[in-house]
N, C-alpha and C. Protein backbone atom coordinates (compact mmCIF):
# COMPACT_ATOMS: atom_id res chain seq x y z
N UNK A 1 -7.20 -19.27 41.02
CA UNK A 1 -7.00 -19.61 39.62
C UNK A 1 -5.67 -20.32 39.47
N UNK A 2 -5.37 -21.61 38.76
CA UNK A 2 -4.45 -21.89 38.75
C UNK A 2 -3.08 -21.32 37.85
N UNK A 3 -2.22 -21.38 38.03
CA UNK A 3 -0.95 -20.84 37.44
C UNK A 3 -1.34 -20.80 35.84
N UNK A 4 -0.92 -19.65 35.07
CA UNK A 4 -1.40 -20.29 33.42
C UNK A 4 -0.28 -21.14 32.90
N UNK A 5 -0.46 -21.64 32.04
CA UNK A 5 -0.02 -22.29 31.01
C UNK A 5 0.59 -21.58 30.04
N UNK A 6 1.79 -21.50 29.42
CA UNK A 6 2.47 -20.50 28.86
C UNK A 6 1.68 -20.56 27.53
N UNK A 7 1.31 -21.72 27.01
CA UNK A 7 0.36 -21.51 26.08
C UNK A 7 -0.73 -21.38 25.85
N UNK A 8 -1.43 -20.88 26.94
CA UNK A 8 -2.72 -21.10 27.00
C UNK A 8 -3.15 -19.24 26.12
N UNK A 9 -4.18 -19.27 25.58
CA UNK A 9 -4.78 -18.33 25.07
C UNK A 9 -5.16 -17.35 26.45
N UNK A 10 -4.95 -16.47 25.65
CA UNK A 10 -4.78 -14.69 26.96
C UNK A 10 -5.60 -13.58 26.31
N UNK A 11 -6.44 -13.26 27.13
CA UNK A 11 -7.16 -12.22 26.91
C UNK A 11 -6.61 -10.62 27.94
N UNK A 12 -6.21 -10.34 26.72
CA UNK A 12 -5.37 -8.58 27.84
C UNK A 12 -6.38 -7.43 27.44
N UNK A 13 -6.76 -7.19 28.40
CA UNK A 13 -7.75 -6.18 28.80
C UNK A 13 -7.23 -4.65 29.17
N UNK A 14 -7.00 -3.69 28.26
CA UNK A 14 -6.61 -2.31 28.69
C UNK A 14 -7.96 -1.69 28.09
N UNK A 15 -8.69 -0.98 29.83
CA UNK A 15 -9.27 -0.42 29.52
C UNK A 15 -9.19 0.55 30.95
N UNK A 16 -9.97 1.62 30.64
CA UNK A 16 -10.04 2.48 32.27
C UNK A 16 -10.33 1.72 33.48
N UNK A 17 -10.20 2.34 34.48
CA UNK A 17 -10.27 1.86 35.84
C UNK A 17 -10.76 2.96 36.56
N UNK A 18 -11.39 2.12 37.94
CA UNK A 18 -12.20 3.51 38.76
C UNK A 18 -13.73 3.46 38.34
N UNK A 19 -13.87 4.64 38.87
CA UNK A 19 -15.34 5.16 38.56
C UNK A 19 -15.21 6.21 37.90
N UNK A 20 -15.86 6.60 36.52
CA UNK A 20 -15.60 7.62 35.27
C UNK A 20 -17.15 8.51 34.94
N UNK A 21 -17.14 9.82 34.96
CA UNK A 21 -18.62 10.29 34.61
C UNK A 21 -18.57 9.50 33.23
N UNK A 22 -20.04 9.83 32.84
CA UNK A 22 -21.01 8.86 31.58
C UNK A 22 -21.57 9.89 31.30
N UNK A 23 -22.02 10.03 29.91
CA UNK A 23 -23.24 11.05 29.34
C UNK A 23 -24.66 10.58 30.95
N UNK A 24 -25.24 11.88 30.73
CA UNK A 24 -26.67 12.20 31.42
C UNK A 24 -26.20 11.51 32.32
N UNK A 25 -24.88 12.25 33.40
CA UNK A 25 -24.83 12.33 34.53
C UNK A 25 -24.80 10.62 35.54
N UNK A 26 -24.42 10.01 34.18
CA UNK A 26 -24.50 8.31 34.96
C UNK A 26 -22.90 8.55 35.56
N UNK A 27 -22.65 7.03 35.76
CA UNK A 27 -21.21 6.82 35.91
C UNK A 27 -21.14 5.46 36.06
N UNK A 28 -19.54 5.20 35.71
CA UNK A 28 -19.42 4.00 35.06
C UNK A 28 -18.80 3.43 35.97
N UNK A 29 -18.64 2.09 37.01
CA UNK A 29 -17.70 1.45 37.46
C UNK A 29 -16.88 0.67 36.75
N UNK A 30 -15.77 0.71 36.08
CA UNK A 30 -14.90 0.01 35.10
C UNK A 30 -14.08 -0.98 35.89
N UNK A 31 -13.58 -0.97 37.34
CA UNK A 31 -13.48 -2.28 37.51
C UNK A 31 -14.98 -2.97 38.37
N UNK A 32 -16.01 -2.64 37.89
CA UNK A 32 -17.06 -3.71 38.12
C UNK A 32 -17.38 -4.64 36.51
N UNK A 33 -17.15 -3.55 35.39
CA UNK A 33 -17.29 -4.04 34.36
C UNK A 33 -16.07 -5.02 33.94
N UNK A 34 -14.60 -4.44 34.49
CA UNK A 34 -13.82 -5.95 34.41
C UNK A 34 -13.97 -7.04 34.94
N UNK A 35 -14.74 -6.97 36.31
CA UNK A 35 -14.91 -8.16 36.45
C UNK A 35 -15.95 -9.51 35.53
N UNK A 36 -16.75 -8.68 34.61
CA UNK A 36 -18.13 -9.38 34.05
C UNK A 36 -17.16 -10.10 32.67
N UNK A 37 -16.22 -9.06 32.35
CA UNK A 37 -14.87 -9.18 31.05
C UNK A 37 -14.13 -10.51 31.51
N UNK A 38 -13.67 -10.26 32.81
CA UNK A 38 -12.57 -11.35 33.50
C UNK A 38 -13.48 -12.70 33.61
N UNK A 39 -14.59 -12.65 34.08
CA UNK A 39 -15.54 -14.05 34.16
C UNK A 39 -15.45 -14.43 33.06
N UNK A 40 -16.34 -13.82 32.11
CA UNK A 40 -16.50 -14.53 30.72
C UNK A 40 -15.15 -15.04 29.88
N UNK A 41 -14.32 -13.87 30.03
CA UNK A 41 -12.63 -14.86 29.82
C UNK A 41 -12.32 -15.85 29.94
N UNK A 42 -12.58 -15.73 31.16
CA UNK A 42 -11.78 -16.95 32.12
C UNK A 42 -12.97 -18.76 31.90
N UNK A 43 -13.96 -18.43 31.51
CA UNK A 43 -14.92 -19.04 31.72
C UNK A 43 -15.20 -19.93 30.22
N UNK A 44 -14.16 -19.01 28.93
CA UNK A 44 -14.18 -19.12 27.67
C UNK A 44 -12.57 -20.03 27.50
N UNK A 45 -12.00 -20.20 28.20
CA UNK A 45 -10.82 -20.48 28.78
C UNK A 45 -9.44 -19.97 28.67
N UNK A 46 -9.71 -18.59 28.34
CA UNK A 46 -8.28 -17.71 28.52
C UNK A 46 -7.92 -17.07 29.96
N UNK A 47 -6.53 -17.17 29.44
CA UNK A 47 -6.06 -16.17 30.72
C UNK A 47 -6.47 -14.70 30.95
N UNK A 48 -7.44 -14.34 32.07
CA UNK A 48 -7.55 -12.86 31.93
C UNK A 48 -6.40 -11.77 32.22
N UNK A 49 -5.93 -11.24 31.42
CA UNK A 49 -4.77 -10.32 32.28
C UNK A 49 -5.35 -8.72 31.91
N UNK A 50 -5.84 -7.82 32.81
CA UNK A 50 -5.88 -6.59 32.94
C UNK A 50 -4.45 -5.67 33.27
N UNK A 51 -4.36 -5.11 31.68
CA UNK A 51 -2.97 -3.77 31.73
C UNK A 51 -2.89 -3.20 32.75
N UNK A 52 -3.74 -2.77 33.57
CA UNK A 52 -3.31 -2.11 35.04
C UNK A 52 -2.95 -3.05 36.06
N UNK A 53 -3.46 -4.14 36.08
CA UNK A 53 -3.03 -5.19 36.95
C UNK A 53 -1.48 -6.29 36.77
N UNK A 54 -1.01 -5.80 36.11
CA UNK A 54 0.36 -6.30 35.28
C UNK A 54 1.09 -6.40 36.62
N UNK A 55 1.74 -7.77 37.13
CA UNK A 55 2.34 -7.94 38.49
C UNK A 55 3.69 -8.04 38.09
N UNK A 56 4.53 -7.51 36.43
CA UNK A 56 5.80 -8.62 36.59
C UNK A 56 6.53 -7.23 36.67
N UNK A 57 8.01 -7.18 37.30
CA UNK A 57 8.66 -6.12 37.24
C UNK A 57 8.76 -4.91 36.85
N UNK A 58 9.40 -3.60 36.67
CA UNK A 58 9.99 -2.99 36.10
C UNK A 58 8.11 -1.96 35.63
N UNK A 59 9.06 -1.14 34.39
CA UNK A 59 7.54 -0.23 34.17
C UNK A 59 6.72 -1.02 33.90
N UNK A 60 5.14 -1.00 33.83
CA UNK A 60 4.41 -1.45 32.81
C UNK A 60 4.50 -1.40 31.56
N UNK A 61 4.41 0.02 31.31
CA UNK A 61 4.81 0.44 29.68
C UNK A 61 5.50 -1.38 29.06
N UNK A 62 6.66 -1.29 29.50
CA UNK A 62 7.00 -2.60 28.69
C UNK A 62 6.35 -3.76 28.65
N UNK A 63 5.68 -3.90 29.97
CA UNK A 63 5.09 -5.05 30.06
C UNK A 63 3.35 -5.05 29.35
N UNK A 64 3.24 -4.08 29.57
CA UNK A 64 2.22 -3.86 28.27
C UNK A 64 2.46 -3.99 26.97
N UNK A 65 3.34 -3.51 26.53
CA UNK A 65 4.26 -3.86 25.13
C UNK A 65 4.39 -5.17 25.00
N UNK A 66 4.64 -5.69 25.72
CA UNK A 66 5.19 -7.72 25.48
C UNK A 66 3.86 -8.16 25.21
N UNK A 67 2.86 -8.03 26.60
CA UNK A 67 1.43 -8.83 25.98
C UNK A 67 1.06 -8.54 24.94
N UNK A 68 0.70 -6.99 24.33
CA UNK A 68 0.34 -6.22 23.32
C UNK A 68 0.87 -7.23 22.18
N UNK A 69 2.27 -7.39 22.40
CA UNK A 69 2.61 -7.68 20.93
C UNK A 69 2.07 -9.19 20.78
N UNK A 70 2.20 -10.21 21.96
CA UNK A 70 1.79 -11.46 21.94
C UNK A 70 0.03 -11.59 21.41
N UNK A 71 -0.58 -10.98 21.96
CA UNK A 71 -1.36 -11.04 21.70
C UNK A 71 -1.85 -10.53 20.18
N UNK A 72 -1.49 -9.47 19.61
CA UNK A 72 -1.59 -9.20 17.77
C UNK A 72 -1.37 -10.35 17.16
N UNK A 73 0.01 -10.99 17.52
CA UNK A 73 0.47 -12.26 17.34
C UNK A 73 -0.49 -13.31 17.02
N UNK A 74 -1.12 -13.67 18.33
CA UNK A 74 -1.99 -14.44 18.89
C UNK A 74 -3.17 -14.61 17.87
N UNK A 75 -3.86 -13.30 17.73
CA UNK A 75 -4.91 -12.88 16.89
C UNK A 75 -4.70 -13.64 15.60
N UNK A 76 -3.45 -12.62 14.93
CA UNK A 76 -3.46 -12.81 13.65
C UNK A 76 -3.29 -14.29 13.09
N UNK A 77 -2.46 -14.79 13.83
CA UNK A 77 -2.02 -16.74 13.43
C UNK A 77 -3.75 -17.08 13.76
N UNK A 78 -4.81 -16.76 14.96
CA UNK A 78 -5.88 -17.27 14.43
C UNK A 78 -6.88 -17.32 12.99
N UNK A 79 -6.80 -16.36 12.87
CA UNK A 79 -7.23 -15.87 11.70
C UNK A 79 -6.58 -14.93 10.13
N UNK A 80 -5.58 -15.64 9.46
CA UNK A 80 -4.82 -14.88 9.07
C UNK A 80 -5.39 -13.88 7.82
N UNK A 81 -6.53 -14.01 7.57
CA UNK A 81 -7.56 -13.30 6.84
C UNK A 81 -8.05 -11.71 7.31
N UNK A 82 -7.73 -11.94 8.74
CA UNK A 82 -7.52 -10.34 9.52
C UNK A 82 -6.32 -9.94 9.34
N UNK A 83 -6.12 -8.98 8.69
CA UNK A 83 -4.81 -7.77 8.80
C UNK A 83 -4.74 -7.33 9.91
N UNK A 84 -5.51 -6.74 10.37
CA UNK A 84 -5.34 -5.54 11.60
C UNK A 84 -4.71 -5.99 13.11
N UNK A 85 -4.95 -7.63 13.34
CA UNK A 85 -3.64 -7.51 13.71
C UNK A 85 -2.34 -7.66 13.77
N UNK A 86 -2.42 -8.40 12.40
CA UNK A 86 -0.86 -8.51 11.78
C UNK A 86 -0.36 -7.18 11.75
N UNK A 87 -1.04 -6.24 11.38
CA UNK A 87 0.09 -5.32 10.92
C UNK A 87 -0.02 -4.41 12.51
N UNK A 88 -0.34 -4.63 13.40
CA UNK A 88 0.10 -4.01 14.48
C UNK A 88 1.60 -4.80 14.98
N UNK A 89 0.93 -6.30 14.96
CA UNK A 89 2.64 -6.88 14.93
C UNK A 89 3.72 -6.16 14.75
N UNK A 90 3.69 -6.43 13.18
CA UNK A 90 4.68 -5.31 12.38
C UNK A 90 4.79 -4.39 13.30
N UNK A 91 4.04 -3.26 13.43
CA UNK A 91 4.40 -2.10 13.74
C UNK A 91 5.41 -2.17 15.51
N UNK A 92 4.91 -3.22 15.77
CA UNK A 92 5.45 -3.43 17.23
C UNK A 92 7.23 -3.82 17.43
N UNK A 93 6.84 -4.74 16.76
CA UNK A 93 8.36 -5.49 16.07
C UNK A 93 9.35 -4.46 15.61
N UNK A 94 8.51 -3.29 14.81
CA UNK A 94 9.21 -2.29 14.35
C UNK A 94 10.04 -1.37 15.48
N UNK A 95 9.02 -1.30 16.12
CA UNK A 95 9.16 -0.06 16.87
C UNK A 95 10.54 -0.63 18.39
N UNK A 96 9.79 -2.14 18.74
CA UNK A 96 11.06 -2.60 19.61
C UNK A 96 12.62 -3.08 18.44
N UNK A 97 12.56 -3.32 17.55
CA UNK A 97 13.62 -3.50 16.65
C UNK A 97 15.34 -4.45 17.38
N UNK A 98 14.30 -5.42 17.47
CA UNK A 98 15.54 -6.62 18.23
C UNK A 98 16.13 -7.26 17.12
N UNK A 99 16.71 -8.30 16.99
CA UNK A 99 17.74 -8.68 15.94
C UNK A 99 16.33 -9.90 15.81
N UNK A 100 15.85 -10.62 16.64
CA UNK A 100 14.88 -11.28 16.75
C UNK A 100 13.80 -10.77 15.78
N UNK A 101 13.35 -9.74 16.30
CA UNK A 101 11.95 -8.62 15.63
C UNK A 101 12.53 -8.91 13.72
N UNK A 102 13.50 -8.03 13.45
CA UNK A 102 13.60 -8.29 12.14
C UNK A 102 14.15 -9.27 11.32
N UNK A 103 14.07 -10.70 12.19
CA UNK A 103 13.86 -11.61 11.51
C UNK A 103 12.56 -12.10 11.51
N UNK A 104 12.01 -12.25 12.28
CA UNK A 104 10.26 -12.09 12.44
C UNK A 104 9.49 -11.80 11.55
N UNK A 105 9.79 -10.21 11.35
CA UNK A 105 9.24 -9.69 10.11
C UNK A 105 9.36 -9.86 8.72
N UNK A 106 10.92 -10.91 8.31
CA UNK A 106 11.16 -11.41 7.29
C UNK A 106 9.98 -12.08 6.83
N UNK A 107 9.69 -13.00 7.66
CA UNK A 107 8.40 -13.94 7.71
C UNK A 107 7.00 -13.32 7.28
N UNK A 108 6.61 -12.26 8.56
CA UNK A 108 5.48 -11.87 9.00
C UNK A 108 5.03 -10.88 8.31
N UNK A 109 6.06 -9.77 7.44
CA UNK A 109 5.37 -9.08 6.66
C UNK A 109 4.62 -9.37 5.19
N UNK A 110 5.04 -10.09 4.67
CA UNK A 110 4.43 -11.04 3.23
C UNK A 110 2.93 -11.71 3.66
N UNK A 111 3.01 -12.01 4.94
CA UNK A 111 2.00 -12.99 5.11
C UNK A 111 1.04 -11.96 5.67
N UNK A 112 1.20 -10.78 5.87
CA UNK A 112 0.24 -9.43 6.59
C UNK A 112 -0.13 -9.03 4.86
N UNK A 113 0.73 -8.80 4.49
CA UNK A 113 0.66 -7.84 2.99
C UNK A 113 -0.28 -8.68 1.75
N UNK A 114 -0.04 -10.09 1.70
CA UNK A 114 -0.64 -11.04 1.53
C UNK A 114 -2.43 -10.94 1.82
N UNK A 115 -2.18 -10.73 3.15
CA UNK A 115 -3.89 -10.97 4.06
C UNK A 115 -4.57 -9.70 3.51
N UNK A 116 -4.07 -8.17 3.66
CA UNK A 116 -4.94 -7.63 3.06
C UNK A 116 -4.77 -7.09 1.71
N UNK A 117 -3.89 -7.35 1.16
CA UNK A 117 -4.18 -7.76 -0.46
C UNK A 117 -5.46 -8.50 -0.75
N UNK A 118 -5.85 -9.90 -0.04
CA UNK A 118 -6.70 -11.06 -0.38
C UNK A 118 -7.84 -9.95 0.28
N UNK A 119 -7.90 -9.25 1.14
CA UNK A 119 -9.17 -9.00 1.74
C UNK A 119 -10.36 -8.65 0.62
N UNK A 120 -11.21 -8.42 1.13
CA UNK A 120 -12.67 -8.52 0.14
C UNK A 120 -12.74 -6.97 -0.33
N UNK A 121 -13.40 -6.89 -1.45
CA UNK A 121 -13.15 -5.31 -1.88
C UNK A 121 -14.09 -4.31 -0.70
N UNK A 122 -13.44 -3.46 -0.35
CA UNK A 122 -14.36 -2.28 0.63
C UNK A 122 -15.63 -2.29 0.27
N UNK A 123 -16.84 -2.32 1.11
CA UNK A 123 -18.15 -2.20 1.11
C UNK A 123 -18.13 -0.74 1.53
N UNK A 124 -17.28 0.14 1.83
CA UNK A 124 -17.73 1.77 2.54
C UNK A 124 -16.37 2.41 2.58
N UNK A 125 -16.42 3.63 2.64
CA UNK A 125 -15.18 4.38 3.19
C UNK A 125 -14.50 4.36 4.62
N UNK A 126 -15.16 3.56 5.60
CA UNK A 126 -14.25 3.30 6.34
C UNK A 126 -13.44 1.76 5.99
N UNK A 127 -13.99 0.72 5.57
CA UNK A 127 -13.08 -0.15 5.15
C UNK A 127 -12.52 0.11 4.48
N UNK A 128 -12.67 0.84 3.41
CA UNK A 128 -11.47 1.67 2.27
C UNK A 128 -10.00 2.18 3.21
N UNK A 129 -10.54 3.05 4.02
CA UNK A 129 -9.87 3.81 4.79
C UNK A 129 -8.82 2.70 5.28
N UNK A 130 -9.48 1.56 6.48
CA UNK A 130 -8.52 0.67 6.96
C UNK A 130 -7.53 -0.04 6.49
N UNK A 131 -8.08 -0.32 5.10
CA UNK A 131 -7.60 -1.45 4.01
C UNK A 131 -5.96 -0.28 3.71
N UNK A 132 -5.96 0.57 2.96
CA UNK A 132 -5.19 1.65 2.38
C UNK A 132 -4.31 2.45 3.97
N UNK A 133 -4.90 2.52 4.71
CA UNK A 133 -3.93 2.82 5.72
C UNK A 133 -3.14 1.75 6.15
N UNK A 134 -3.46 0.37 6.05
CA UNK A 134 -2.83 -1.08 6.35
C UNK A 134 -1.25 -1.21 5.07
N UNK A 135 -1.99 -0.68 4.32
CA UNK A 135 -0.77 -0.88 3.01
C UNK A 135 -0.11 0.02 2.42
N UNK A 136 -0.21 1.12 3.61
CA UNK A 136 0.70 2.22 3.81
C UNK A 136 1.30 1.96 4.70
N UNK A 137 0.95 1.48 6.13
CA UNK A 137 2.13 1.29 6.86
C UNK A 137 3.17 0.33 6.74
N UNK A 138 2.33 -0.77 6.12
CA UNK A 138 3.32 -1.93 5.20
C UNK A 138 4.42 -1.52 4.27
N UNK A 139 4.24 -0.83 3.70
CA UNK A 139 4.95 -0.31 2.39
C UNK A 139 6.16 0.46 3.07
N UNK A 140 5.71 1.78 4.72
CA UNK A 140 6.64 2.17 5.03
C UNK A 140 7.58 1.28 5.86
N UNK A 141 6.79 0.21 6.69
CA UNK A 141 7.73 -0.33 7.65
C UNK A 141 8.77 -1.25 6.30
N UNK A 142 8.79 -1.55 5.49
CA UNK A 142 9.36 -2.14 4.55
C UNK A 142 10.37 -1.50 3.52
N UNK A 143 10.09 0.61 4.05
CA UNK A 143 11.15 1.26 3.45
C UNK A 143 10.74 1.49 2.18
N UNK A 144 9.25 0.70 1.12
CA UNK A 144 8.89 0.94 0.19
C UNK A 144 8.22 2.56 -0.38
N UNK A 145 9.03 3.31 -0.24
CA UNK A 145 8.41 4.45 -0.02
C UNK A 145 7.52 4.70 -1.19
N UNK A 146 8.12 4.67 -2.58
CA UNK A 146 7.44 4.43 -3.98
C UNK A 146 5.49 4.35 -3.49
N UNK A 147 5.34 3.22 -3.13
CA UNK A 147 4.47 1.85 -2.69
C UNK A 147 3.37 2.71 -1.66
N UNK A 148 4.34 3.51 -0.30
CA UNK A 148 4.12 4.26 0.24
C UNK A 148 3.49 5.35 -0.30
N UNK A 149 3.79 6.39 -1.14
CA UNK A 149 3.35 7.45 -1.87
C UNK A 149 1.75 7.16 -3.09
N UNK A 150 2.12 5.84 -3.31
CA UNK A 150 0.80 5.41 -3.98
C UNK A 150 -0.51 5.21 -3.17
N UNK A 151 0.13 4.73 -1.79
CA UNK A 151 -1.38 4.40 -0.83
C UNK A 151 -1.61 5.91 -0.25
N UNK A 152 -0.65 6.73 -0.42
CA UNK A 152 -1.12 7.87 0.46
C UNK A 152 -1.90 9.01 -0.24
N UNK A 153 -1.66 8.73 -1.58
CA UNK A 153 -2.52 9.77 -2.80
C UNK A 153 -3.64 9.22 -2.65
């Protein structure tokens, strides 16, 4: 495979590895099923990168963290009509808290808070659920606690 392209679209894959029991005694090969994940990736023209297979230094943990966040990133600028992964952004940004991150979020939280504000009214209680847990964590990563206390009643 050739070297990627720093911009090229990335598909990060964290899922189990090995062989795992299955209901009624099956079992699952999970890296046979990455490979069918990694073809179609790669074949769709992203970079496949599997979280256990992470080759760059130091723990994973972080290096899972970097794609993680690139990729929410990634998501959300495609489609900014999806919240869910803007506001993991947020929460990421939050949680590493670089001088970078919270200027980022100057930007990135209006335009998350924005997206599911606009979203379409809930068809069920789990979109209810997602929608109202989205604009609770907004409200807290933003310190709005007021705002906060309204989505949580």
């Amino acid at each position: 495979m050739p070297a990627p392209d720093a911009l090229s679209p990335m598909c990060f894959i964290a899922m189990p590895f090995g062989t795992r029991p299955a209901k009624r005694g099956m079992k699952i090969d999970f890296n046979r099923v990455h490979q069918f994940i990694q073809r179609g990736a790669e074949a769709a023209g992203f970079e496949a990168i599997r979280a256990d297979f992470e080759t760059s230094g130091g723990f994973i943990h972080k290096a899972m963290f970097e794609r993680l966040l690139v990729a929410y990133e990634q998501g959300f600028r495609t489609d900014l009509r999806d919240y869910y992964p803007g506001v993991n952004g947020v929460t990421l940004r939050l949680f590493r808290g670089t001088e970078d991150d919270y200027t980022t979020l100057k930007a990135l939280m209006p335009v998350v808070r924005y997206s599911v504000a606009s979203a379409p009214a809930p068809k069920n209680n789990e979109e209810r659920y997602w929608q109202t847990a989205t604009k609770l964590e907004l409200a807290m990563a933003d310190r709005d606690w007021k705002a906060a206390h309204e989505h949580f009643d």
